[in-house]
Protein backbone atom coordinates (compact mmCIF):
# COMPACT_ATOMS: atom_id res chain seq x y z
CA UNK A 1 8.95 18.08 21.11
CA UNK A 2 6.98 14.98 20.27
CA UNK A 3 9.00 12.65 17.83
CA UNK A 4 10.52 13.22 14.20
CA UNK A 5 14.21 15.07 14.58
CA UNK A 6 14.45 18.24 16.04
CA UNK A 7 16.66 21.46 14.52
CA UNK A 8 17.71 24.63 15.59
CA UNK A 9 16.14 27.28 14.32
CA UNK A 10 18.85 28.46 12.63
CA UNK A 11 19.64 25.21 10.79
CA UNK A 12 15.55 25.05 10.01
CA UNK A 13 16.22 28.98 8.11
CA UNK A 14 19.63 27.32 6.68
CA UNK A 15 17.16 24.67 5.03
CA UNK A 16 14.65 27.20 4.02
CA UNK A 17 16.98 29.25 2.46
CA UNK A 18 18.57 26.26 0.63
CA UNK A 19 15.34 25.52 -0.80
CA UNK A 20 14.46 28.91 -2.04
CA UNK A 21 15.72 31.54 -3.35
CA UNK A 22 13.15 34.35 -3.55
CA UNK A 23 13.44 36.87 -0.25
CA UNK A 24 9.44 36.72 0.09
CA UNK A 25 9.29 33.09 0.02
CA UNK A 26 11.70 32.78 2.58
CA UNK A 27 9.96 35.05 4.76
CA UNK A 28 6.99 33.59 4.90
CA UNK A 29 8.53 30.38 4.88
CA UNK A 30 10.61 32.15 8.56
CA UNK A 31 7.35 33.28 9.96
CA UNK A 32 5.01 30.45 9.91
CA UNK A 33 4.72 28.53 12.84
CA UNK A 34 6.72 25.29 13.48
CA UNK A 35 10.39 26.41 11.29
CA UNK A 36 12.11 23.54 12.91
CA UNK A 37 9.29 20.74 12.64
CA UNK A 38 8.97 21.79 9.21
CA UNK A 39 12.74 22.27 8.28
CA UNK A 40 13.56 18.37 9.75
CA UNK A 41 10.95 16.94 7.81
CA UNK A 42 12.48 18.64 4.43
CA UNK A 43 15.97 18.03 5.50
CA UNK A 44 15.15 14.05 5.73
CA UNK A 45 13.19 13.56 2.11
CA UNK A 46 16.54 15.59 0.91
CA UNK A 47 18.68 13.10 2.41
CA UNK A 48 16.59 10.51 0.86
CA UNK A 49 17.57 11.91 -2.54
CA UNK A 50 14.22 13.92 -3.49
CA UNK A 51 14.90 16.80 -6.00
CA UNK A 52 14.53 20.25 -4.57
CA UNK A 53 11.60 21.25 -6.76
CA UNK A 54 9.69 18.43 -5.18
CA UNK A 55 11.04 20.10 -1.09
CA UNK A 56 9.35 23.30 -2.64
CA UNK A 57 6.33 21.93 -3.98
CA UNK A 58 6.24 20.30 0.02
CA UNK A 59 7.23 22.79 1.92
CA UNK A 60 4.69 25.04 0.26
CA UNK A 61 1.87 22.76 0.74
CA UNK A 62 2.86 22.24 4.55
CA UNK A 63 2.01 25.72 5.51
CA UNK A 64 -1.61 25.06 4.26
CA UNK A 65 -1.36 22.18 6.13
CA UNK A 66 -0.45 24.15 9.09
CA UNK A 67 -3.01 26.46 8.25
CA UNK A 68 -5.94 24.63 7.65
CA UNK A 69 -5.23 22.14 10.60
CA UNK A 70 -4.78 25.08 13.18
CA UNK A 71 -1.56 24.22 14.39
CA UNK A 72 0.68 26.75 16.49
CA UNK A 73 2.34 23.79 18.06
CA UNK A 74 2.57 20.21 17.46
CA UNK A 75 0.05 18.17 18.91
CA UNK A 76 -1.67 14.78 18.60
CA UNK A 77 -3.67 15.00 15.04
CA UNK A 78 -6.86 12.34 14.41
CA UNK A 79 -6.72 11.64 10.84
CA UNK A 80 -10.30 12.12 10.51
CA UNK A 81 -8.68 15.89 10.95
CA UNK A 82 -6.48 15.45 8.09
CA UNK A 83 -9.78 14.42 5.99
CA UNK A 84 -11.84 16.97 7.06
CA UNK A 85 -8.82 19.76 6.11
CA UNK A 86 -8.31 18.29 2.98
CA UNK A 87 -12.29 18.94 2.13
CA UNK A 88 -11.56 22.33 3.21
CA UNK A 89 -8.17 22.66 0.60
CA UNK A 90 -10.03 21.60 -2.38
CA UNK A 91 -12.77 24.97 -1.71
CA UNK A 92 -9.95 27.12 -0.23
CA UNK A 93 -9.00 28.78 -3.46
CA UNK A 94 -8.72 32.36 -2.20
CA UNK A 95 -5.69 31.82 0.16
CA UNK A 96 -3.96 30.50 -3.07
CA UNK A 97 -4.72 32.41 -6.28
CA UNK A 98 -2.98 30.58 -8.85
CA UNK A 99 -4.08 26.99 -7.80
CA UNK A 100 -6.98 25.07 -9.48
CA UNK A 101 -8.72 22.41 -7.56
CA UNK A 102 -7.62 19.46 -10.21
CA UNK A 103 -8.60 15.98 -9.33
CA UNK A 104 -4.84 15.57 -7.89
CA UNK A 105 -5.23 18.54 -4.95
CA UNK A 106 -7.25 16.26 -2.40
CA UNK A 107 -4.81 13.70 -2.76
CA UNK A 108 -1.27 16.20 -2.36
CA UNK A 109 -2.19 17.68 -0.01
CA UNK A 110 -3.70 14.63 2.70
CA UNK A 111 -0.30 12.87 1.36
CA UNK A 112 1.65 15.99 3.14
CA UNK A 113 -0.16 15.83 5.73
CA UNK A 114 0.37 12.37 6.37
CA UNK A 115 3.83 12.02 5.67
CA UNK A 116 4.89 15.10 7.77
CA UNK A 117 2.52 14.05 10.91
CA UNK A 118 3.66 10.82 10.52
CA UNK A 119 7.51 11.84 10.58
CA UNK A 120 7.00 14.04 14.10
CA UNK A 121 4.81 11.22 15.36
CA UNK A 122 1.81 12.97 16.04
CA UNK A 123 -0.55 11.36 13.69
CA UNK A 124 -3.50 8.91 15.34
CA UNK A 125 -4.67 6.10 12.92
CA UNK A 126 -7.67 4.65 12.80
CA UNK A 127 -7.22 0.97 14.65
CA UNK A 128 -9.52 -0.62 12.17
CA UNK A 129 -11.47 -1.71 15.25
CA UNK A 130 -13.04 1.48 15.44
CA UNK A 131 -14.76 1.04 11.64
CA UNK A 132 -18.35 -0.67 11.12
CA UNK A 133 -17.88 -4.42 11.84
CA UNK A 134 -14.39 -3.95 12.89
CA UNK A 135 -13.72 -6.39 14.67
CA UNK A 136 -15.40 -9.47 12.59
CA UNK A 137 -13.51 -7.62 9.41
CA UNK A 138 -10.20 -8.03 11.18
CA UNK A 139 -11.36 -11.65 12.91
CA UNK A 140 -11.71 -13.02 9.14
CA UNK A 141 -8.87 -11.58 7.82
CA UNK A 142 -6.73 -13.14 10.43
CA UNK A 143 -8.59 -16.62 9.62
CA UNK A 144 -7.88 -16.08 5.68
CA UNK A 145 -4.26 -15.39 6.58
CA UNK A 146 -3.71 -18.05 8.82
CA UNK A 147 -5.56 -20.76 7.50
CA UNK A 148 -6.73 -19.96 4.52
CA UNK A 149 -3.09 -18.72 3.24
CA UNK A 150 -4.25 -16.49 1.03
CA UNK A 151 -1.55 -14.61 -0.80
CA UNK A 152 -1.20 -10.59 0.40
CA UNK A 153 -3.21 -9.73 -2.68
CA UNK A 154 -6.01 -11.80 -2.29
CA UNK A 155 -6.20 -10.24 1.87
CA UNK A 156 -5.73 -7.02 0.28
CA UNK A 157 -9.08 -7.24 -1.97
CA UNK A 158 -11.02 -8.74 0.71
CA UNK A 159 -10.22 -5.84 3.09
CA UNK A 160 -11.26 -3.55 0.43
CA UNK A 161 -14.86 -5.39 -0.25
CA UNK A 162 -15.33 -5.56 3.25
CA UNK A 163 -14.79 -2.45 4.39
CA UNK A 164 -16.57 -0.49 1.70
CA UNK A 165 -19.64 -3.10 2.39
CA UNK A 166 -19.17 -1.99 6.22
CA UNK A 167 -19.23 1.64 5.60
CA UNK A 168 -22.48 1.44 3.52
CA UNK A 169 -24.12 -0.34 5.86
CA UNK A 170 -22.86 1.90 8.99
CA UNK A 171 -24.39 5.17 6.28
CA UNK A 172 -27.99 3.22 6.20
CA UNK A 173 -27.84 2.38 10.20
CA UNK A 174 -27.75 -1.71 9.29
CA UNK A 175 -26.37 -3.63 12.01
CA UNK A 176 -24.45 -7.09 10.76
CA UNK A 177 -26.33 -9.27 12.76
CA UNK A 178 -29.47 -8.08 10.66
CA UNK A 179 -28.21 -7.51 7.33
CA UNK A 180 -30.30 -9.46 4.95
CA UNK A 181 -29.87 -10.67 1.15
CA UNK A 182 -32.06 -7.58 0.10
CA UNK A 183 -29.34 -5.53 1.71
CA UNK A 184 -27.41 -6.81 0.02
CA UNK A 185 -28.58 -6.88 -3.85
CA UNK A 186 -29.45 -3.21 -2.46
CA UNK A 187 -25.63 -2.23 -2.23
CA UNK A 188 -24.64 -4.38 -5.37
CA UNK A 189 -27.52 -2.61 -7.30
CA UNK A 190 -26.47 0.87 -6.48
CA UNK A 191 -22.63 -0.41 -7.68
CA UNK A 192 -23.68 -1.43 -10.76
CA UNK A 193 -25.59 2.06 -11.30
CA UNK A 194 -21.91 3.56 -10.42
CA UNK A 195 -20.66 1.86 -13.17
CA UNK A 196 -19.79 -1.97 -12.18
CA UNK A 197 -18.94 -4.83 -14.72
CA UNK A 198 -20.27 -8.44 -13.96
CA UNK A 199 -16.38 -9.39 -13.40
CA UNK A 200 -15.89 -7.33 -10.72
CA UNK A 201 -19.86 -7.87 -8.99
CA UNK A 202 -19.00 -11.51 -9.19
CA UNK A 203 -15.48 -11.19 -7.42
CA UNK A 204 -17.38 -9.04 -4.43
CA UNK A 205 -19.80 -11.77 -4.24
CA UNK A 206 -17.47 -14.57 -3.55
CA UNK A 207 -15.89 -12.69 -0.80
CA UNK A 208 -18.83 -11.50 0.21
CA UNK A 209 -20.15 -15.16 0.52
CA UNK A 210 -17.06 -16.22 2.25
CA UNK A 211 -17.73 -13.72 4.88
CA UNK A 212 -21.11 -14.54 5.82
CA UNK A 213 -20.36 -18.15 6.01
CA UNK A 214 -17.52 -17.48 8.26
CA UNK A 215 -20.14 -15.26 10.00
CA UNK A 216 -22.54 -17.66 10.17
CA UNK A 217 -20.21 -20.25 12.26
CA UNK A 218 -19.21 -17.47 14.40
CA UNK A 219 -22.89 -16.14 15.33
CA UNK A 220 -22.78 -13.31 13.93
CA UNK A 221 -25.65 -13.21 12.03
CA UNK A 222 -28.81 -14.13 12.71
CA UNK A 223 -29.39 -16.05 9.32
CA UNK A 224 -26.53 -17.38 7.26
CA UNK A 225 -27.27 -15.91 4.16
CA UNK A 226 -24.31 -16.70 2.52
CA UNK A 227 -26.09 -19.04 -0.36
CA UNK A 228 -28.10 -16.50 -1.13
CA UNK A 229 -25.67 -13.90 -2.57
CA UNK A 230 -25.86 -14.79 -6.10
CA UNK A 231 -23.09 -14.32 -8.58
CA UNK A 232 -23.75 -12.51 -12.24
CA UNK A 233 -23.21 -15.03 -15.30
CA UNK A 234 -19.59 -14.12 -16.53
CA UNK A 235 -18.54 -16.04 -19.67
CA UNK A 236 -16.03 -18.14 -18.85
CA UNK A 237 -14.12 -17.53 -22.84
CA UNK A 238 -14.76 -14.48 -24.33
CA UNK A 239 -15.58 -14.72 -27.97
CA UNK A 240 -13.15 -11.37 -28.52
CA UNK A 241 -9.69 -12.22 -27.08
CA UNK A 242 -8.35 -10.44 -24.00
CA UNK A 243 -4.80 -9.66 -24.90
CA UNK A 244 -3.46 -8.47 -28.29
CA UNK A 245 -2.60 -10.34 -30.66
CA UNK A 246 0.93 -11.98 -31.03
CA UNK A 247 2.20 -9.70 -33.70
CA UNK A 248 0.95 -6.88 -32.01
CA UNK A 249 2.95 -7.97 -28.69
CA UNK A 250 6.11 -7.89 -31.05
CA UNK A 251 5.54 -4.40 -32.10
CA UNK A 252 5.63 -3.26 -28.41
CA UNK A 253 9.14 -4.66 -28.34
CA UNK A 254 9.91 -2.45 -31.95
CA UNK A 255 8.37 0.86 -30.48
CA UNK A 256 10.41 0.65 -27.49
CA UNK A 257 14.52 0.88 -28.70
CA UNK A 258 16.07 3.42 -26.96
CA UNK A 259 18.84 3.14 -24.20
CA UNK A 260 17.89 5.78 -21.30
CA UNK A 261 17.11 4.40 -17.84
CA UNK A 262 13.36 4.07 -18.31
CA UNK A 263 13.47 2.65 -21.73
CA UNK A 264 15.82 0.07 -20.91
CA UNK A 265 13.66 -1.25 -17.56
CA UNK A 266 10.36 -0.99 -19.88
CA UNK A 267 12.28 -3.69 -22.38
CA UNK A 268 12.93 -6.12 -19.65
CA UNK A 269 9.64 -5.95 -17.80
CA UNK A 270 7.94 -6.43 -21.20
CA UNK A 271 10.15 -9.58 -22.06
CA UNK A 272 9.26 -11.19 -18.77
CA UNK A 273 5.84 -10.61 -19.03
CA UNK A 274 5.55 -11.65 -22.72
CA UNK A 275 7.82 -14.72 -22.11
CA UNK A 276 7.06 -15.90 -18.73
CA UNK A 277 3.81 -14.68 -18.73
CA UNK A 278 4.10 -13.11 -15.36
CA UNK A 279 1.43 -10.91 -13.15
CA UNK A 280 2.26 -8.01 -12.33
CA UNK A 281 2.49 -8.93 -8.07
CA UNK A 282 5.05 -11.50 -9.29
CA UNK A 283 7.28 -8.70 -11.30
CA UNK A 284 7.01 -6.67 -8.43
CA UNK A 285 8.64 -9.31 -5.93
CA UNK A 286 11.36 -10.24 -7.84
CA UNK A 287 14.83 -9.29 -6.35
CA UNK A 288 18.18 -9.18 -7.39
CA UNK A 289 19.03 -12.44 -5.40
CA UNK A 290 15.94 -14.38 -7.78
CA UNK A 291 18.86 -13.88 -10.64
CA UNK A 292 21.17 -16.80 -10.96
CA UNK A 293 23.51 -15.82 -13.41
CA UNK A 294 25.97 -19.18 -12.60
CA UNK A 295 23.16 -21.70 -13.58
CA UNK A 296 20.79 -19.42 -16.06
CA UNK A 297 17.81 -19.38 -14.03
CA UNK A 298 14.94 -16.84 -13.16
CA UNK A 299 12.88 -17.78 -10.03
CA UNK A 300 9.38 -17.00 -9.48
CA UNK A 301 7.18 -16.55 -6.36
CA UNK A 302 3.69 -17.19 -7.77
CA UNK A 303 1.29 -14.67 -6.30
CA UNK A 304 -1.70 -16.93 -5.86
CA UNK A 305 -0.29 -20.37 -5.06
CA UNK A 306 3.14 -18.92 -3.28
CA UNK A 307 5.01 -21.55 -4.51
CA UNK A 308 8.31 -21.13 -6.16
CA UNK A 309 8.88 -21.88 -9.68
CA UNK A 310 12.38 -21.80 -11.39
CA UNK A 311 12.21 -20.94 -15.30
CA UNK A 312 15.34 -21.11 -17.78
CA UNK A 313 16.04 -17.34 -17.94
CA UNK A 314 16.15 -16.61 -21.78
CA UNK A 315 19.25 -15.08 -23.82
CA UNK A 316 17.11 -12.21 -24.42
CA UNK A 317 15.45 -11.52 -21.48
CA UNK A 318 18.65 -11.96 -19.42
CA UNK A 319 20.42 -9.62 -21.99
CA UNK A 320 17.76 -7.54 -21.38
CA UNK A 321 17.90 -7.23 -17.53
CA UNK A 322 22.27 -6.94 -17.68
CA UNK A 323 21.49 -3.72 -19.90
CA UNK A 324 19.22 -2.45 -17.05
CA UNK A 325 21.18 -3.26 -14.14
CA UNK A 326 23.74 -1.08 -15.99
CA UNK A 327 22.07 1.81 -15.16
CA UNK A 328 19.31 0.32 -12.40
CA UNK A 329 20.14 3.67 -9.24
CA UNK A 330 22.12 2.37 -6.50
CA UNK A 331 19.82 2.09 -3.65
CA UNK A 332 19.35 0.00 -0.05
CA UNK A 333 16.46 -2.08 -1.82
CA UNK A 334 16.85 -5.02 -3.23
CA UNK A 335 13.87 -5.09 -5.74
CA UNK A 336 14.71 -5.96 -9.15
CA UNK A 337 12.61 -2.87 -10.57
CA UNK A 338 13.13 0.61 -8.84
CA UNK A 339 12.12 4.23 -9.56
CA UNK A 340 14.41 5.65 -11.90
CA UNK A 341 14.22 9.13 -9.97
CA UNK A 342 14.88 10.34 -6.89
CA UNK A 343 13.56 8.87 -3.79
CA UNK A 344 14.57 5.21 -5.43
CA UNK A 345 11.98 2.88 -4.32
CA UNK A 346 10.46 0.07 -5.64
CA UNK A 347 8.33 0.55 -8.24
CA UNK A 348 4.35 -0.01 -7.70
CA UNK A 349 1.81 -1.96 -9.48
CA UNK A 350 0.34 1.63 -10.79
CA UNK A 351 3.17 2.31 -12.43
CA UNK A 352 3.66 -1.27 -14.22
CA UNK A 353 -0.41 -0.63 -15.40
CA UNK A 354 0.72 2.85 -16.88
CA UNK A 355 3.87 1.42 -18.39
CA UNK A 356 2.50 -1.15 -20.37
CA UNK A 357 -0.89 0.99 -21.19
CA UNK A 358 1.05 3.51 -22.48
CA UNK A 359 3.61 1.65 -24.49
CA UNK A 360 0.25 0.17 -26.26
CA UNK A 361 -1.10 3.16 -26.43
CA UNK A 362 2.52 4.62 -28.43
CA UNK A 363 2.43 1.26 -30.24
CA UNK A 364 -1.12 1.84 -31.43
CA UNK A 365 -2.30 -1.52 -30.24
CA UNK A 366 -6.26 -2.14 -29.72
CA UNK A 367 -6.61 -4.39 -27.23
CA UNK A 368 -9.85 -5.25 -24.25
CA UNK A 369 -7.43 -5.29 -21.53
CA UNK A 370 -4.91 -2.80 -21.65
CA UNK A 371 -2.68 -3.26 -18.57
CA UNK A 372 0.02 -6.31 -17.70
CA UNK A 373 -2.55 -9.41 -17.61
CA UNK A 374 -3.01 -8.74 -21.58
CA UNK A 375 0.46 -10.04 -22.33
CA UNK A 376 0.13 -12.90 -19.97
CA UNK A 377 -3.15 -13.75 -22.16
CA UNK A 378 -1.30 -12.87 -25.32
CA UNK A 379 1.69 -15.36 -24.33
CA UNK A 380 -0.52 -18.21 -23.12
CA UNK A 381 -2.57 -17.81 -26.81
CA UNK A 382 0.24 -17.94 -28.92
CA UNK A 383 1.16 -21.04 -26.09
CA UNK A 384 -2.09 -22.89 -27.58
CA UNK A 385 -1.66 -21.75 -31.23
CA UNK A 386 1.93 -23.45 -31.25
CA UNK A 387 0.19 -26.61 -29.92
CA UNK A 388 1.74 -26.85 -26.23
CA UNK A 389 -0.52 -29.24 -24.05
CA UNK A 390 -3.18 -27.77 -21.49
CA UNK A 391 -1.21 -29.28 -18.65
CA UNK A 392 2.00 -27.73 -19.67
CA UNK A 393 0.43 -24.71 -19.93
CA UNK A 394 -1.20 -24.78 -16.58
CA UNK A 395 2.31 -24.91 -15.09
CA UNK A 396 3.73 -22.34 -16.96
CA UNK A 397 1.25 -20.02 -15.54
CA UNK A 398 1.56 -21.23 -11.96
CA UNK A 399 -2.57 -22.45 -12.19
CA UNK A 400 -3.27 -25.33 -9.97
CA UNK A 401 -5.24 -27.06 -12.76
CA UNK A 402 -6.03 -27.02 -16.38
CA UNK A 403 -9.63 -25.59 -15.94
CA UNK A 404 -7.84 -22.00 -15.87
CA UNK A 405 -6.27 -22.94 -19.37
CA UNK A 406 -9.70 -22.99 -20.60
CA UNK A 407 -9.92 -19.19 -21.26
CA UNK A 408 -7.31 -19.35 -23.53
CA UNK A 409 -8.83 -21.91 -25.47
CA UNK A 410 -11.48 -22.30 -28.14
CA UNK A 411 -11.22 -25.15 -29.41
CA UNK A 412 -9.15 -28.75 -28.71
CA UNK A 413 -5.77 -29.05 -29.04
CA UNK A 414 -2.50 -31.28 -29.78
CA UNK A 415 -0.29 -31.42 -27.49
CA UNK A 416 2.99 -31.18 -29.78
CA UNK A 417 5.27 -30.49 -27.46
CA UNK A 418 5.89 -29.39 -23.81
CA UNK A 419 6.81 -25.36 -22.32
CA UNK A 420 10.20 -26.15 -22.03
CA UNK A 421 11.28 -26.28 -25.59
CA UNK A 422 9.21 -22.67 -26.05
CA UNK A 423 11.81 -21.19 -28.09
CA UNK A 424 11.97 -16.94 -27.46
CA UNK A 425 13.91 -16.49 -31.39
CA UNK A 426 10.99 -18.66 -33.19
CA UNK A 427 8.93 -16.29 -32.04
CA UNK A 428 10.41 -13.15 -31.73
C-alpha cells in the first residue's frame, strides 16, 4: 500500500458501520473498491474531532471520487486528474439524483479528493516550475522574500498576480521574453470588463511593474517595459468615508450580547479591531503567549512592517478575551482565535470577513467597506476627530510614515494629545 495508515478490512466495515446506520448504505459503502484506504482516512478526521455527519457527507463523496477518477487500486493521481473529475461531478447529475450542482459542488468534492489522496500519499502536485514562466515567478518570489522582506501576505498577492498574468499569456501563446505593454493593457482591459475596480488594477500594476524590472536586470525580456505599465488614478481620500461611523461601530458592540462560544470570540475580535485598530493578518497571528496578563500588555506582529509593537491591553478588551478563553476548545494550537467546532483549528481570514460583515449586516450598519479594515478606518477617524497628532497616529497603526494618515484626514488637525491616553470608557 502506498502511504496514509492501513486497516483491516474488518476494522474498515467496523468504521463504516459506525458511520451509518442504514443496511443499504453500508453495503454499498462494503462493496466499493478501496474499504480500507477509505475507512483510515475517516477513522483519522474522527480522531481529529470531526462530527459524524461531516464522515458521512465524506465518505459519500469519496466513492464519486473513486468513481469518477477510475480507481480499483491506489495509484499515483496528477492533480490535473482531480480537476478534470471535478468538471465531470458538476454534469454528473444522473449517478446522484437528489444533488444539485450549487456553486459549492466543484469545490467539495476536489477538497475530498485532495485531502484523501493527500492522506495515502498518492497525490502529484504541480512543482510550480511546470506553470508558464515558472521559473522567473518562483526566481522573484525568492528575491522579494529574501531581500525584499516582504511580509507572507504581500508574497502571497504577488504569486496570485503573477500566476494568473502567466496563465493568460500561456492561453494566447505569448512568450515572456516578448510580452509587450499592449499585452499587457490587453489583459488589464479584459479584467476590468470582468468587473475590476481601479484599487485593485492599480495594486496588479505595481507588482506587475516590479516584475518586469526585476525581469529586465535578469534578461528576461527583451525590452524593460516596466515604466510603461501605467497605474489608474485612485483618489488618495475618498470624499464618502470608508468605515462606519463611530456610533455605528458602538452599536456592533450592543447587537452582539450573548454568552455562547461564538458570541463571546465575536466581542473580543471586535474590541481589538475597534481599539487597536488591527488587520485582520495581525488578529490571525496572535497567540496565547502575545497575552501578558502580569504586566497588562497585548503584543502585536504588524503584518506589513513585521515589527513588534506592545499596546496597553484595555480593561475591556482583556475582560473580553478572559470571557472567551473560558470557553476557547482545548486544542494543540496555540492561536488566540480557533474554530469553535470540531476539527479546532485556527480560524481563517474568510471567516473574520464573514464575522464582521455579518454582524453589520444584523446591526443594520451601511458602510463602503464591509469587512475588518472598516473598523480600523472607523478607529483611526474617531483618532483624528478627538484631535490625536498624525504622527501618533501613524504608530498606532504600525505605518512607517504619516503620508498613510492622510486617508483618514480631511482637513488639518491639533494635535491635543498623544495615542496613549486614548481612553476605551470615553468612548465606549
Amino acid at each position: 500500500m502506498l502511504g496514509g495508515r492501513p486497516l483491516e478490512p474488518t476494522v474498515g466495515t467496523d468504521v463504516i458501520d459506525g458511520i451509518f446506520r442504514r443496511r443499504r448504505v453500508r453495503t454499498l459503502q462494503h462493496d466499493a473498491p478501496l474499504l480500507a484506504e477509505r475507512a483510515g482516512f475517516l477513522s483519522h478526521l474522527l480522531d481529529e474531532g470531526i462530527s459524524k455527519w461531516y464522515a458521512r457527507s465524506t465518505a459519500c463523496m469519496l466513492l464519486h471520487v473513486i468513481r469518477l477518477l477510475g480507481l480499483q487500486s491506489l495509484r499515483p493521481v496528477q492533480m490535473a486528474e482531480v480537476e478534470e473529475a471535478s468538471e465531470r461531478w458538476m454534469t454528473d447529475t444522473a449517478s446522484h439524483t437528489t444533488r444539485r450542482a450549487g456553486k459549492t459542488s466543484r469545490g467539495s468534492f476536489t477538497n475530498a479528493a485532495v485531502k484523501w489522496l493527500q492522506f495515502q500519499q498518492v497525490l502529484i502536485l504541480p512543482s510550480g516550475l511546470d506553470r508558464p514562466f515558472g521559473p522567473q515567478i518562483s526566481e522573484f518570489i525568492c528575491f522579494l522574500r529574501e531581500h525584499r522582506k516582504l511580509s507572507p501576505c504581500h508574497i502571497h498577492r504577488n504569486v496570485g498576480a503573477l500566476n494568473a498574468l502567466a496563465k493568460w499569456a500561456n492561453e494566447h501563446d505569448i512568450e515572456l521574453g516578448t510580452m509587450s505593454l499592449l499585452n499587457i493593457e490587453e489583459y488589464l482591459r479584459g479584467k476590468r470588463q470582468a468587473g475590476w475596480k481601479p484599487r485593485t488594477e492599480a495594486s496588479e500594476c505595481s507588482i506587475f511593474r516590479g516584475f518586469f524590472r526585476y525581469a529586465a536586470t535578469r534578461n528576461w525580456i527583451d525590452n524593460d517595459i516596466s515604466n510603461g505599465i501605467q497605474s489608474p488614478r485612485v483618489p488618495r481620500c475618498s470624499p464618502v468615508p470608508r468605515g462606519p461611523s463611530w456610533k455605528d461601530v458602538q452599536r456592533l458592540f450592543e447587537a452582539n450580547s450573548g454568552s455562547s462560544p461564538q458570541q463571546l470570540r465575536t466581542k473580543a475580535i471586535l474590541l481589538l479591531y475597534n481599539i487597536y485598530a488591527l488587520r485582520s493578518a495581525e488578529v490571525l497571528r496572535l497567540t496565547l503567549d502575545d497575552l501578558d496578563w502580569r504586566n497588562e500588555t497585548l503584543t502585536v506582529r504588524r503584518a506589513k512592517t513585521g515589527r513588534i509593537q506592545q499596546f496597553p491591553l484595555q480593561f475591556d478588551v482583556g475582560n473580553a478575551i478572559i470571557k472567551y478563553l473560558y470557553v476557547r476548545p482545548h486544542c494543540s494550537y496555540r492561536n488566540l482565535f480557533v474554530t469553535v467546532r470540531t476539527p479546532h483549528r485556527p480560524i481563517s481570514n474568510c471567516l473574520l470577513r464573514n464575522l464582521v460583515a455579518g454582524q453589520m449586516d444584523s446591526a443594520a450598519i451601511t458602510s463602503t467597506n464591509r469587512g475588518p479594515h472598516a473598523l480600523r478606518h472607523a478607529c483611526a477617524t474617531e483618532l483624528l476627530r478627538k484631535g490625536t497628532g498624525l504622527r501618533d497616529i501613524a504608530d498606532f497603526l504600525g505605518h512607517r510614515d504619516c503620508r498613510s494618515v492622510g486617508i483618514y484626514a480631511k482637513h488639518d488637525l491639533r494635535s491635543l494629545r498623544k495615542v496613549a491616553a486614548f481612553s476605551l470608557r470615553a468612548i465606549l
